[in-house]
N, C-alpha and C. Protein backbone atom coordinates (compact mmCIF):
# COMPACT_ATOMS: atom_id res chain seq x y z
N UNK A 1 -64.84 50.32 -1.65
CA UNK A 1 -64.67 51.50 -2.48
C UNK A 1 -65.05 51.12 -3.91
N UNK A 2 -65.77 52.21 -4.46
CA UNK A 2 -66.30 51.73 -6.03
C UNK A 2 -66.18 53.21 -6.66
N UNK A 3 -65.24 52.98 -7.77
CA UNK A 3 -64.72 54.23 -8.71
C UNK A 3 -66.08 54.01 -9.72
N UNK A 4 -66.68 55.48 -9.92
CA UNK A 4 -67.30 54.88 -11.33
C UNK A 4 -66.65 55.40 -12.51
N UNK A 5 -67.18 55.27 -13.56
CA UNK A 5 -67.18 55.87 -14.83
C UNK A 5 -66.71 57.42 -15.09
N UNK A 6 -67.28 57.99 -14.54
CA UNK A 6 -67.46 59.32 -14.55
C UNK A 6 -66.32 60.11 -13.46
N UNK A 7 -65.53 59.26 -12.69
CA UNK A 7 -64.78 59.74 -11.66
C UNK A 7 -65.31 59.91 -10.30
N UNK A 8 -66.68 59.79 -10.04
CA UNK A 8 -66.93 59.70 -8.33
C UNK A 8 -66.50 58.61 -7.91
N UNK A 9 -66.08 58.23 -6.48
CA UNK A 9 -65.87 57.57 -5.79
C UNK A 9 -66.85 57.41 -4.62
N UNK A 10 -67.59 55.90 -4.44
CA UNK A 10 -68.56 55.45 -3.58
C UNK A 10 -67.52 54.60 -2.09
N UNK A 11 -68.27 55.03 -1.09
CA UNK A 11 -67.43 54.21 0.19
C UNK A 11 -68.44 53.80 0.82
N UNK A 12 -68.64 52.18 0.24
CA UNK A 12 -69.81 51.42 1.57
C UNK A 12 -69.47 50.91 2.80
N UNK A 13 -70.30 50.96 3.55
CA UNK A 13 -69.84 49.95 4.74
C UNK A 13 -69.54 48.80 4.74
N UNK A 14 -69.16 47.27 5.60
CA UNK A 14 -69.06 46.13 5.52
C UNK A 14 -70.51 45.78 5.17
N UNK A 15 -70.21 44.46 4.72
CA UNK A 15 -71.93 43.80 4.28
C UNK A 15 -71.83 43.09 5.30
N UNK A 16 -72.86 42.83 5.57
CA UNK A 16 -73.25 41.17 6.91
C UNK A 16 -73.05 40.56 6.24
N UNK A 17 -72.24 39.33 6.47
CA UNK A 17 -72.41 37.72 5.79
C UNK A 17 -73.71 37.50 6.54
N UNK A 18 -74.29 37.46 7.27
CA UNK A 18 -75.63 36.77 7.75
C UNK A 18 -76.50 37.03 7.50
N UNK A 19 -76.81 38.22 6.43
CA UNK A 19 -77.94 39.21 5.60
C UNK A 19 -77.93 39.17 4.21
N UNK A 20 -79.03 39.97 3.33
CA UNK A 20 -78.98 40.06 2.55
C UNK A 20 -79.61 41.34 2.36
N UNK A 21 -79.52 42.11 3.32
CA UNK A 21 -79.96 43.62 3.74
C UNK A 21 -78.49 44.56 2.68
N UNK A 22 -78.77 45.16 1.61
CA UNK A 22 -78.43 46.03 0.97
C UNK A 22 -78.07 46.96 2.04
N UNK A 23 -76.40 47.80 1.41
CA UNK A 23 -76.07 48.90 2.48
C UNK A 23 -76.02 50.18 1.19
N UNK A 24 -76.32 51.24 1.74
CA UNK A 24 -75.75 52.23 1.50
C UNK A 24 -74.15 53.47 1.25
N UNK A 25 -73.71 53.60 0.44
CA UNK A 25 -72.75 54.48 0.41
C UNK A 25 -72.79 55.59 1.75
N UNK A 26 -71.62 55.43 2.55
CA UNK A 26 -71.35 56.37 3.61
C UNK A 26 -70.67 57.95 2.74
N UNK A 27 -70.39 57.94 1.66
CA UNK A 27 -70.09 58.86 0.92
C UNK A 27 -72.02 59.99 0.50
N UNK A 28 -71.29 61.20 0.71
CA UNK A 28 -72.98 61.80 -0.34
C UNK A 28 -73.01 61.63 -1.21
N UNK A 29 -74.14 62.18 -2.01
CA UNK A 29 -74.47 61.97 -2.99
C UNK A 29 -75.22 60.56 -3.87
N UNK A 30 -74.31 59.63 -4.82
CA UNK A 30 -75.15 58.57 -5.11
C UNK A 30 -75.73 57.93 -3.98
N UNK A 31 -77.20 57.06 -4.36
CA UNK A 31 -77.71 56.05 -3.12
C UNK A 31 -77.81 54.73 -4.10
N UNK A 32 -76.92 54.26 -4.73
CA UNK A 32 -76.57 53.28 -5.44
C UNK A 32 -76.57 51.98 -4.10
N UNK A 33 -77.43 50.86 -3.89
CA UNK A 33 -76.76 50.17 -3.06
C UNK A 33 -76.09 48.65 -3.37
N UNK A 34 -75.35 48.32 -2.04
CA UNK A 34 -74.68 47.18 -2.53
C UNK A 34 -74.73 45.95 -1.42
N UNK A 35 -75.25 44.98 -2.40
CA UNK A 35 -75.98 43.69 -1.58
C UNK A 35 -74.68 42.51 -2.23
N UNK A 36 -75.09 41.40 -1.34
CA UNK A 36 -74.60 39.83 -1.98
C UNK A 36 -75.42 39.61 -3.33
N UNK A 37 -74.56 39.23 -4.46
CA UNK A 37 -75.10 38.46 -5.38
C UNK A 37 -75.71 37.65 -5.20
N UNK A 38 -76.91 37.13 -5.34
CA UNK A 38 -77.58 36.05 -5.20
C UNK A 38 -77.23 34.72 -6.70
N UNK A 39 -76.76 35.71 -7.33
CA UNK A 39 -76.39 34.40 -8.83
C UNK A 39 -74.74 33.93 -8.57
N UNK A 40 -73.98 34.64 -7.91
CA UNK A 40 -72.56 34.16 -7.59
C UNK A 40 -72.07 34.22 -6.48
N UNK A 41 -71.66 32.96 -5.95
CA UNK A 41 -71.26 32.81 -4.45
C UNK A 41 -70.13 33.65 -4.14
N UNK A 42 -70.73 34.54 -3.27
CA UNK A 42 -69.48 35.06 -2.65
C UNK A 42 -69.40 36.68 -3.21
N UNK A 43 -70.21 36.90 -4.23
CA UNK A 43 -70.17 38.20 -5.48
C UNK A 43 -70.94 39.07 -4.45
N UNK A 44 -70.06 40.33 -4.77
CA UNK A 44 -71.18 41.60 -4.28
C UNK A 44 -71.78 42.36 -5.89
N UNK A 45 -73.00 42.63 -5.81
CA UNK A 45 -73.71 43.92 -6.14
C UNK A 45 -73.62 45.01 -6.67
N UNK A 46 -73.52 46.09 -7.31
CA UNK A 46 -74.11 47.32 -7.36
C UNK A 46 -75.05 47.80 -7.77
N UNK A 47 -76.70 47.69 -7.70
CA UNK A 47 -77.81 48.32 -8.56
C UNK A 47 -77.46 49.51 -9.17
N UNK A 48 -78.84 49.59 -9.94
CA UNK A 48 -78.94 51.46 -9.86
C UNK A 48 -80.54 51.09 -9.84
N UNK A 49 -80.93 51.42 -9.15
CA UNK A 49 -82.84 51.11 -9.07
C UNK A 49 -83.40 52.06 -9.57
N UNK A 50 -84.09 51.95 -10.48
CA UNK A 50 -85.30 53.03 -11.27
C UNK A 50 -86.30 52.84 -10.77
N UNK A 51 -86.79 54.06 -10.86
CA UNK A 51 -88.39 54.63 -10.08
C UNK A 51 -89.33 54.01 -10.88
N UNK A 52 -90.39 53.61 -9.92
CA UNK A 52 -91.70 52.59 -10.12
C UNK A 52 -92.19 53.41 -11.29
């Protein structure tokens, strides 16, 4: 679960420990996703990815 700023509430699925496959919010709306940190062991993620 991830509260933001603004008051929405995001609900992701489990992450794979054996991946590094980014999941999606099972909630609508944002498609914010959330991966393993690659700079801190053990850290999860939240982007916000901007368009090319």
């Amino acid at each position: 679960m991830y509260a933001a700023a603004d008051g929405s509430r995001l609900r992701f699925p489990f992450l794979d420990s054996e991946s590094n496959e980014p999941v999606r919010p099972e909630t609508p709306g944002s498609r914010l996703p959330l991966s393993w940190d690659d700079e801190a062991d053990g850290a999860i993620r939240i982007t916000n990815p901007t368009p090319a």
